[in-house]
Protein backbone atom coordinates (compact mmCIF):
# COMPACT_ATOMS: atom_id res chain seq x y z
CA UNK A 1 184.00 -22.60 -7.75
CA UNK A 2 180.14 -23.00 -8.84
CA UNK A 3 178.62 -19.90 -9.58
CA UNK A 4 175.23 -19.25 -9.78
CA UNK A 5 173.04 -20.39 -12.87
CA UNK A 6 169.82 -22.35 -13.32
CA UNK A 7 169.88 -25.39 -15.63
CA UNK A 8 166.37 -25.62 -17.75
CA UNK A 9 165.64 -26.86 -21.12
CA UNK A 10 166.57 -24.80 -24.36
CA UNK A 11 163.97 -22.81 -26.28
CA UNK A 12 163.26 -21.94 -30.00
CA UNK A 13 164.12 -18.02 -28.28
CA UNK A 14 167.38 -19.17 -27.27
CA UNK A 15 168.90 -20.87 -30.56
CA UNK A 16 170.88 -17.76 -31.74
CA UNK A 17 172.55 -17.30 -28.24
CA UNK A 18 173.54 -20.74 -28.42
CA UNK A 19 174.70 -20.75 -31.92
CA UNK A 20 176.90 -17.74 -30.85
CA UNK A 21 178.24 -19.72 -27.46
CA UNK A 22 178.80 -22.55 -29.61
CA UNK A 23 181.28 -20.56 -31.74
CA UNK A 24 182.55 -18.64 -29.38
CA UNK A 25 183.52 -21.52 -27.36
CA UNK A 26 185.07 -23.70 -29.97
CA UNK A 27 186.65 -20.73 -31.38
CA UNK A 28 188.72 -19.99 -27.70
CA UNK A 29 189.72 -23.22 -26.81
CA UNK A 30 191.31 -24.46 -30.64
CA UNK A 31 192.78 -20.87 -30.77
CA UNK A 32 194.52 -21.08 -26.98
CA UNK A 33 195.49 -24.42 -27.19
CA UNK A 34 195.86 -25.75 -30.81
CA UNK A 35 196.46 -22.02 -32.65
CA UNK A 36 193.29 -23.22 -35.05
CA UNK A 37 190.90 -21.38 -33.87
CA UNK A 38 190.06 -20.46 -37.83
CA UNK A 39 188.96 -23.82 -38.38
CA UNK A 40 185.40 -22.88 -36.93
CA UNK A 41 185.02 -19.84 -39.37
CA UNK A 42 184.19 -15.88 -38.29
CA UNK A 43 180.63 -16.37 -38.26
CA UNK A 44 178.21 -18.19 -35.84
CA UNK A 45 175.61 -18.72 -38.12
CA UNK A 46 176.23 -21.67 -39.59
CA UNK A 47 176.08 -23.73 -35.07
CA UNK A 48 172.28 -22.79 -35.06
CA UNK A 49 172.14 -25.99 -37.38
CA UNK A 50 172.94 -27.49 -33.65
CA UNK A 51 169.87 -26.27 -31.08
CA UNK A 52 167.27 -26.40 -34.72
CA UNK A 53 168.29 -29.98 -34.97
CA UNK A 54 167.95 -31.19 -31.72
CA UNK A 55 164.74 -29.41 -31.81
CA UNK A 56 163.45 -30.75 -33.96
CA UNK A 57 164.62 -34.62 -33.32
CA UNK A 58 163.98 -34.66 -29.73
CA UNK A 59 162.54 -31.06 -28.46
CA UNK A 60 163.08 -30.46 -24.79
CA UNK A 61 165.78 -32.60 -23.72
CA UNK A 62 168.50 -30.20 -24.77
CA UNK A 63 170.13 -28.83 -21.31
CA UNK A 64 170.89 -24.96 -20.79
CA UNK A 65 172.44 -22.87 -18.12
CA UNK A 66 171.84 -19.70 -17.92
CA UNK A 67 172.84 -17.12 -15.30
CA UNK A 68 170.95 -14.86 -12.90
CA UNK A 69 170.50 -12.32 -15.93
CA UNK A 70 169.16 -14.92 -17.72
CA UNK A 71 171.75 -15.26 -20.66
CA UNK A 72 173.05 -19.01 -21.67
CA UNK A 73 176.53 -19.31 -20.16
CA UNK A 74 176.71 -23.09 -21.28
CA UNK A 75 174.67 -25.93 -23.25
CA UNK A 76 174.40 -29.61 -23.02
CA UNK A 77 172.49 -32.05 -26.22
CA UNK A 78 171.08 -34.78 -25.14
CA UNK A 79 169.42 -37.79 -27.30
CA UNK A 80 167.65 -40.55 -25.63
CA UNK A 81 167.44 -43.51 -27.90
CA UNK A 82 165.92 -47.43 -27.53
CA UNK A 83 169.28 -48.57 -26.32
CA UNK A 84 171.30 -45.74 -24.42
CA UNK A 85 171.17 -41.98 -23.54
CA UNK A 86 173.51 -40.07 -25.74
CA UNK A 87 175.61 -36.78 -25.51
CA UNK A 88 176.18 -34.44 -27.80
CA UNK A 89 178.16 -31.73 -27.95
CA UNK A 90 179.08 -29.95 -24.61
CA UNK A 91 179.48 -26.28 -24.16
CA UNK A 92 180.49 -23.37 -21.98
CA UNK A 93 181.07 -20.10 -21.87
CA UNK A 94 184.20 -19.08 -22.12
CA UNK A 95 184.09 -16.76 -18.81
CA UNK A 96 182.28 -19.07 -17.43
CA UNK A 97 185.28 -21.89 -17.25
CA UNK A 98 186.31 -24.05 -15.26
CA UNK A 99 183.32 -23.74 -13.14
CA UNK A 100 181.33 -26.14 -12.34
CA UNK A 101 178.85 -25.33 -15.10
CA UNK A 102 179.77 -28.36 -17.49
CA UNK A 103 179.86 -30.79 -15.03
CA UNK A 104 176.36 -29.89 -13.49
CA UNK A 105 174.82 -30.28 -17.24
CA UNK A 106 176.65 -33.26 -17.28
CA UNK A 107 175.20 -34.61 -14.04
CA UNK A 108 171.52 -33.88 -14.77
CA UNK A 109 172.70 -35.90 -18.75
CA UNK A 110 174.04 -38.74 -16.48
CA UNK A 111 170.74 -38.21 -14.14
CA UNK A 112 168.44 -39.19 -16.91
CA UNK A 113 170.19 -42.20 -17.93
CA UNK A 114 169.85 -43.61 -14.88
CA UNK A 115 165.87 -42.92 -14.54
CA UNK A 116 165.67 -44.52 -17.93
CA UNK A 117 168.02 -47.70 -16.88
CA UNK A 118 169.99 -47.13 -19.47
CA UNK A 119 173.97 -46.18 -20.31
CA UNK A 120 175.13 -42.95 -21.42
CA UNK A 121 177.59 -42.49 -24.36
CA UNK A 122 179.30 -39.78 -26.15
CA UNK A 123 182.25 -38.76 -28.44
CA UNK A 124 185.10 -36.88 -27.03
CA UNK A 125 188.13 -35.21 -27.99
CA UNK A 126 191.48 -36.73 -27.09
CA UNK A 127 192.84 -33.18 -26.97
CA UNK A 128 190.65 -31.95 -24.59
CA UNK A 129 192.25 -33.63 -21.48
CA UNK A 130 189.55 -31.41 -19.62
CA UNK A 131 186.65 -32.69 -20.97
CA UNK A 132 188.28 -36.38 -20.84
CA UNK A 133 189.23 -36.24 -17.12
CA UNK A 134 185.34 -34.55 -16.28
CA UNK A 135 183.68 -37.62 -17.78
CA UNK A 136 186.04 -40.49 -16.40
CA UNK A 137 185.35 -38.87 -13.39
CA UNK A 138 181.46 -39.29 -13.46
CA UNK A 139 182.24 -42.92 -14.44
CA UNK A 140 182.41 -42.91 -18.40
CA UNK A 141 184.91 -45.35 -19.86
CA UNK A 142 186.94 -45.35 -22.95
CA UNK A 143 186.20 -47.47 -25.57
CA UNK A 144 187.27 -47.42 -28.95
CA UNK A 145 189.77 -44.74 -30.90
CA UNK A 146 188.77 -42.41 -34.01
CA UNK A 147 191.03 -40.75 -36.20
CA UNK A 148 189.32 -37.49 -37.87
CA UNK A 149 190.80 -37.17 -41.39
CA UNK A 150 190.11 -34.01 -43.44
CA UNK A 151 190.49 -34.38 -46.93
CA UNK A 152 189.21 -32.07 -50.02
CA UNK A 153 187.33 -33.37 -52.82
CA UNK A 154 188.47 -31.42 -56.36
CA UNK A 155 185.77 -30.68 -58.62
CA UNK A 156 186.34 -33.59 -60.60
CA UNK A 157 185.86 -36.24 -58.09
CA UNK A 158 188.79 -37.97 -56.29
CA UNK A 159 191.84 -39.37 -58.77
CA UNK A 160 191.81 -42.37 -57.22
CA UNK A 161 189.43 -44.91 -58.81
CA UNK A 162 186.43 -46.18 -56.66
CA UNK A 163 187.09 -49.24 -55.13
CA UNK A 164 184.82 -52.21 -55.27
CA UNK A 165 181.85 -52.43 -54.37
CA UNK A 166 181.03 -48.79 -55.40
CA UNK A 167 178.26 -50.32 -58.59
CA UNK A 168 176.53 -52.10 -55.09
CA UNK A 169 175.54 -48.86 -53.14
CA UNK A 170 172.04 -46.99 -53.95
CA UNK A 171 169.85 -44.06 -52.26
CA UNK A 172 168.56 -45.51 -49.58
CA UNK A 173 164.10 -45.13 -49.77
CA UNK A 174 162.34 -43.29 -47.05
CA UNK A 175 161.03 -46.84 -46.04
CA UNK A 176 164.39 -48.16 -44.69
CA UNK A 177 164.77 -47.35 -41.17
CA UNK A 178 164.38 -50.44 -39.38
CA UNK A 179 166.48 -52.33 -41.92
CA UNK A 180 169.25 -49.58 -40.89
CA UNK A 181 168.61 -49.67 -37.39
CA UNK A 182 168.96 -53.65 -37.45
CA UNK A 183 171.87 -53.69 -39.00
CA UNK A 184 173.63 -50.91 -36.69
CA UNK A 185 172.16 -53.26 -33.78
CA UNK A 186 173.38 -56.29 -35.10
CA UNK A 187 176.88 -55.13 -35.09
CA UNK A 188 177.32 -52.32 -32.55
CA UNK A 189 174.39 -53.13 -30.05
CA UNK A 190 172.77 -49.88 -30.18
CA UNK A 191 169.81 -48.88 -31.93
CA UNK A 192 168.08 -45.62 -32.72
CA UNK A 193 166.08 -46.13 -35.43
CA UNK A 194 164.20 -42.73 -35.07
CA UNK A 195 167.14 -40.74 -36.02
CA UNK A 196 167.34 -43.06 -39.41
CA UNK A 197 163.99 -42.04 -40.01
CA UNK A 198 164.46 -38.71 -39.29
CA UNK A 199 167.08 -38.26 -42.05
CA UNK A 200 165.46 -40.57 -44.63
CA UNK A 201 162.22 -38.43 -44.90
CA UNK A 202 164.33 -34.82 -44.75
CA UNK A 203 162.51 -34.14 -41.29
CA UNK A 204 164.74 -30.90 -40.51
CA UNK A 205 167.61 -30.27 -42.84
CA UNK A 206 169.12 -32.07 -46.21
CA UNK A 207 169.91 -35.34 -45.65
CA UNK A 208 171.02 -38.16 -47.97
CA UNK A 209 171.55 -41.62 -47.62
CA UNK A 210 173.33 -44.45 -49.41
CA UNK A 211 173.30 -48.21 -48.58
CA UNK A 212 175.08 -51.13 -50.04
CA UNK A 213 173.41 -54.22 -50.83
CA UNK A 214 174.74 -57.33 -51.64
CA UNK A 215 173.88 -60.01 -54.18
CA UNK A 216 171.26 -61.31 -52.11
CA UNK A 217 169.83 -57.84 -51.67
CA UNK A 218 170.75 -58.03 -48.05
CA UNK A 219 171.72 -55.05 -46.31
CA UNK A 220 175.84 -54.76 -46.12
CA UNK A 221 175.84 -50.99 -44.72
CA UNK A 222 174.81 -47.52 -45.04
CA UNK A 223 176.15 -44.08 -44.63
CA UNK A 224 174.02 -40.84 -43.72
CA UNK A 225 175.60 -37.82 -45.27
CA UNK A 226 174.45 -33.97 -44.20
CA UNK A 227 174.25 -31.69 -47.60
CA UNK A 228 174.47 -28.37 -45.71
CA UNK A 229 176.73 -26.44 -46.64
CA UNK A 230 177.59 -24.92 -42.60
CA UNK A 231 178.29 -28.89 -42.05
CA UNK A 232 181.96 -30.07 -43.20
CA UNK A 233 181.24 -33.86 -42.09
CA UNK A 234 180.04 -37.25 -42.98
CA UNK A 235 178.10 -40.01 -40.88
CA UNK A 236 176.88 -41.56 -39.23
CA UNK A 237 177.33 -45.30 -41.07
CA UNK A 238 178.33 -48.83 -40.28
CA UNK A 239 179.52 -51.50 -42.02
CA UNK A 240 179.99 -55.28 -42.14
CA UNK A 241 183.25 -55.06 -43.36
CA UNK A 242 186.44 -52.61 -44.59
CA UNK A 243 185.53 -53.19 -48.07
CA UNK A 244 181.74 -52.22 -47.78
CA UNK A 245 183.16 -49.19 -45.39
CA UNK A 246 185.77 -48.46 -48.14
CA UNK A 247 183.19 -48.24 -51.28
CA UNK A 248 180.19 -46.42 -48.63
CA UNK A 249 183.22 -44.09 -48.04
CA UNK A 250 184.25 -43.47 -51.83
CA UNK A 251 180.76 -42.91 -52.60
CA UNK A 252 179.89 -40.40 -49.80
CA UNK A 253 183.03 -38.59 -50.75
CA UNK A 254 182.65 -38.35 -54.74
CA UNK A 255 179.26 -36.33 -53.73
CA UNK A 256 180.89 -33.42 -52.27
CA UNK A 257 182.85 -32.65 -55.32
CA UNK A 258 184.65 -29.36 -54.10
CA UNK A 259 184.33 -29.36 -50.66
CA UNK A 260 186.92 -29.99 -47.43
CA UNK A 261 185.32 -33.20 -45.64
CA UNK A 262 185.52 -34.72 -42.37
CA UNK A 263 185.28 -37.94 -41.02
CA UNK A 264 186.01 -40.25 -38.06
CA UNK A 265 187.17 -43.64 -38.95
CA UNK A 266 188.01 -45.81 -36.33
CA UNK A 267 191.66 -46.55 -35.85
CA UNK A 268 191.53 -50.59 -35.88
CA UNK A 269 190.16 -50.03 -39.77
CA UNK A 270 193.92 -49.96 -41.15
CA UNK A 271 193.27 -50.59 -44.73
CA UNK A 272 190.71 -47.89 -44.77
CA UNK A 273 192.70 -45.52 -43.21
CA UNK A 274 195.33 -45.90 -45.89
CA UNK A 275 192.86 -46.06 -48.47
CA UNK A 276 191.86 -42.07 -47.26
CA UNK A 277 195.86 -41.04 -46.78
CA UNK A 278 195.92 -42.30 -50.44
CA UNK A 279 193.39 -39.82 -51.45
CA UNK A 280 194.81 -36.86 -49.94
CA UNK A 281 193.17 -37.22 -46.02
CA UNK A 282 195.13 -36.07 -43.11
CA UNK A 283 195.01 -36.34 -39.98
CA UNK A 284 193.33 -33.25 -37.87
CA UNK A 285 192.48 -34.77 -34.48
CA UNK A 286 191.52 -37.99 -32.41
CA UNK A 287 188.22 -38.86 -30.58
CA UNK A 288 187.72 -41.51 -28.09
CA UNK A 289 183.45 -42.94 -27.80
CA UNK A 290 183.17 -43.45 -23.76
CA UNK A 291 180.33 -45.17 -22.14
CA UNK A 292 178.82 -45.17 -18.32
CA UNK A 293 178.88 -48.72 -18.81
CA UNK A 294 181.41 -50.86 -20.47
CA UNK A 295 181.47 -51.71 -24.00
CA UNK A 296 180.26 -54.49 -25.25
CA UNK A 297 182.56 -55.98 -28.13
CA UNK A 298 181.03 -55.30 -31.40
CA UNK A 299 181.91 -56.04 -35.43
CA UNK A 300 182.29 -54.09 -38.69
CA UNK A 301 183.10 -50.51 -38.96
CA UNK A 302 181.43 -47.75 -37.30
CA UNK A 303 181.66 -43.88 -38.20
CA UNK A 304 180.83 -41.45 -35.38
CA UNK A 305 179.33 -38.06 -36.10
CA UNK A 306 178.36 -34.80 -33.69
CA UNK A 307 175.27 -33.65 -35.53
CA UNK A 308 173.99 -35.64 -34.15
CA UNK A 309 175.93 -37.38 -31.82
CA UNK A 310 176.05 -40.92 -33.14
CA UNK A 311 177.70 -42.60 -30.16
């Protein structure tokens, strides 16, 4: 059953609406399904990081619906980048369910990709069967498997000691962009060397970023952490190789002394994955990255994020 809204882009007036559907939204369907409803706090404050971002990284291309009263019953980020259109996080209003309304945000997303001539890609929750079927039904297909591992830092930094490789990662300068986006190109055919640029001079938000170098002073990987305090997650990052992954990893993780941290490792990285159940990770949920068009094969280690969207 569609019922009536209008799909427009979101404005700066709209951000606190969203921030609360955001919530509200998560909130529902991780308490009705999963029983964790908790996991997204009792506050919406901390989601307007979500429609300030994309505001400020690519203003206007964020899709709203709103209904004939003009309040936002569901919201759709999208990113165009060099290589591909990507999709970030996908919501509706809880009333508003089973709809229609996603899948008509979803069809203007896929729209655009195909005026640019380009694939569309996202990040989706394995548990969300819903979500999964609406995409593989406007053509998306599955591509590779992410575990999300939760795992809290103690004050003192992790027990373990850092692996090697750690002494080989630095701050990444402000200057470093296209050496990141090369590298993410060279091993995972995409590029989107804006956002890199976007966190390396602090644009909107607090952003750091660490790269590993090798002997040769060639770039190995790199790992783009969020320091706000509403955002629980690491990423995006690639890597040539486990090892580089493992010590970008350590690294990221030693700097949020105190804190419960996510991240989304992909499940072919075995040895990494142990190397987090050793440090006290679990397992909290799977994501799968899908694609209008099919993936090409690609190298190294990846790690996903949702703000933003790094598929």
């Amino acid at each position: 059953m569609h019922l009536p809204v209008q799909l427009s882009i979101l404005h700066a007036d709209q951000h606190d609406e969203v921030a609360e559907l955001l919530h509200r939204s998560l909130v529902n369907w991780y308490e009705t399904r999963l029983g964790e409803g908790h996991r997204f706090g009792a506050s919406s404050a901390g989601f307007r990081l979500f429609p300030e971002l994309y505001a400020a990284l690519d203003p206007g291309e964020a899709i709203c619906a709103t209904d004939a009263n003009g309040k936002v019953r569901g919201v759709c980020f999208v990113h165009s980048r060099e290589t591909h259109v990507s999709i970030g996080i996908v919501a509706t209003d809880p009333d508003f369910s089973g709809r229609g309304v996603a899948r008509r945000m979803m069809e203007m997303a896929v729209d655009r990709g195909r005026a640019q001539r380009k694939p569309v890609r996202l990040v989706s929750s394995v548990m969300n069967l819903d979500s999964f079927s609406l995409y593989t039904r406007l053509g998306f297909v599955p591509g590779s498997l992410f575990q999300d591992i939760e795992i809290f830092i103690p004050d003192t930094g992790l027990i373990y000691p850092p692996p090697a490789g750690v002494d080989k990662i630095r701050r990444a300068s402000n200057t470093e962009a296209g050496r990141l986006a090369d590298l993410e190109f060279k091993l995972q055919h995409i590029r989107r060397e804006k956002d890199y640029a976007f966190f390396l001079n602090n644009i909107s938000g607090d952003w750091q970023v660490w790269v590993y170098e090798n002997e040769a002073a060639e770039l190995c990987g790199f790992m783009v952490c969020n320091q706000n305090s509403d955002w629980n997650m690491i990423g995006p990052g690639t890597a040539l190789d486990a090892q580089v992954a493992e010590a970008l990893v350590w690294k990221s993780l030693d700097h949020r002394r105190g804190k419960t941290t996510v991240i989304l490792v992909p499940c072919s990285a075995t040895s990494l994955v142990s190397a987090l159940y050793a440090w006290g990770g679990r397992n909290i949920e799977l994501h799968v990255a899908q694609s209008t068009e099919p993936f090409d094969s690609t190298s190294g280690v990846t790690f996903p994020t949702f703000l933003p969207e790094s598929a």
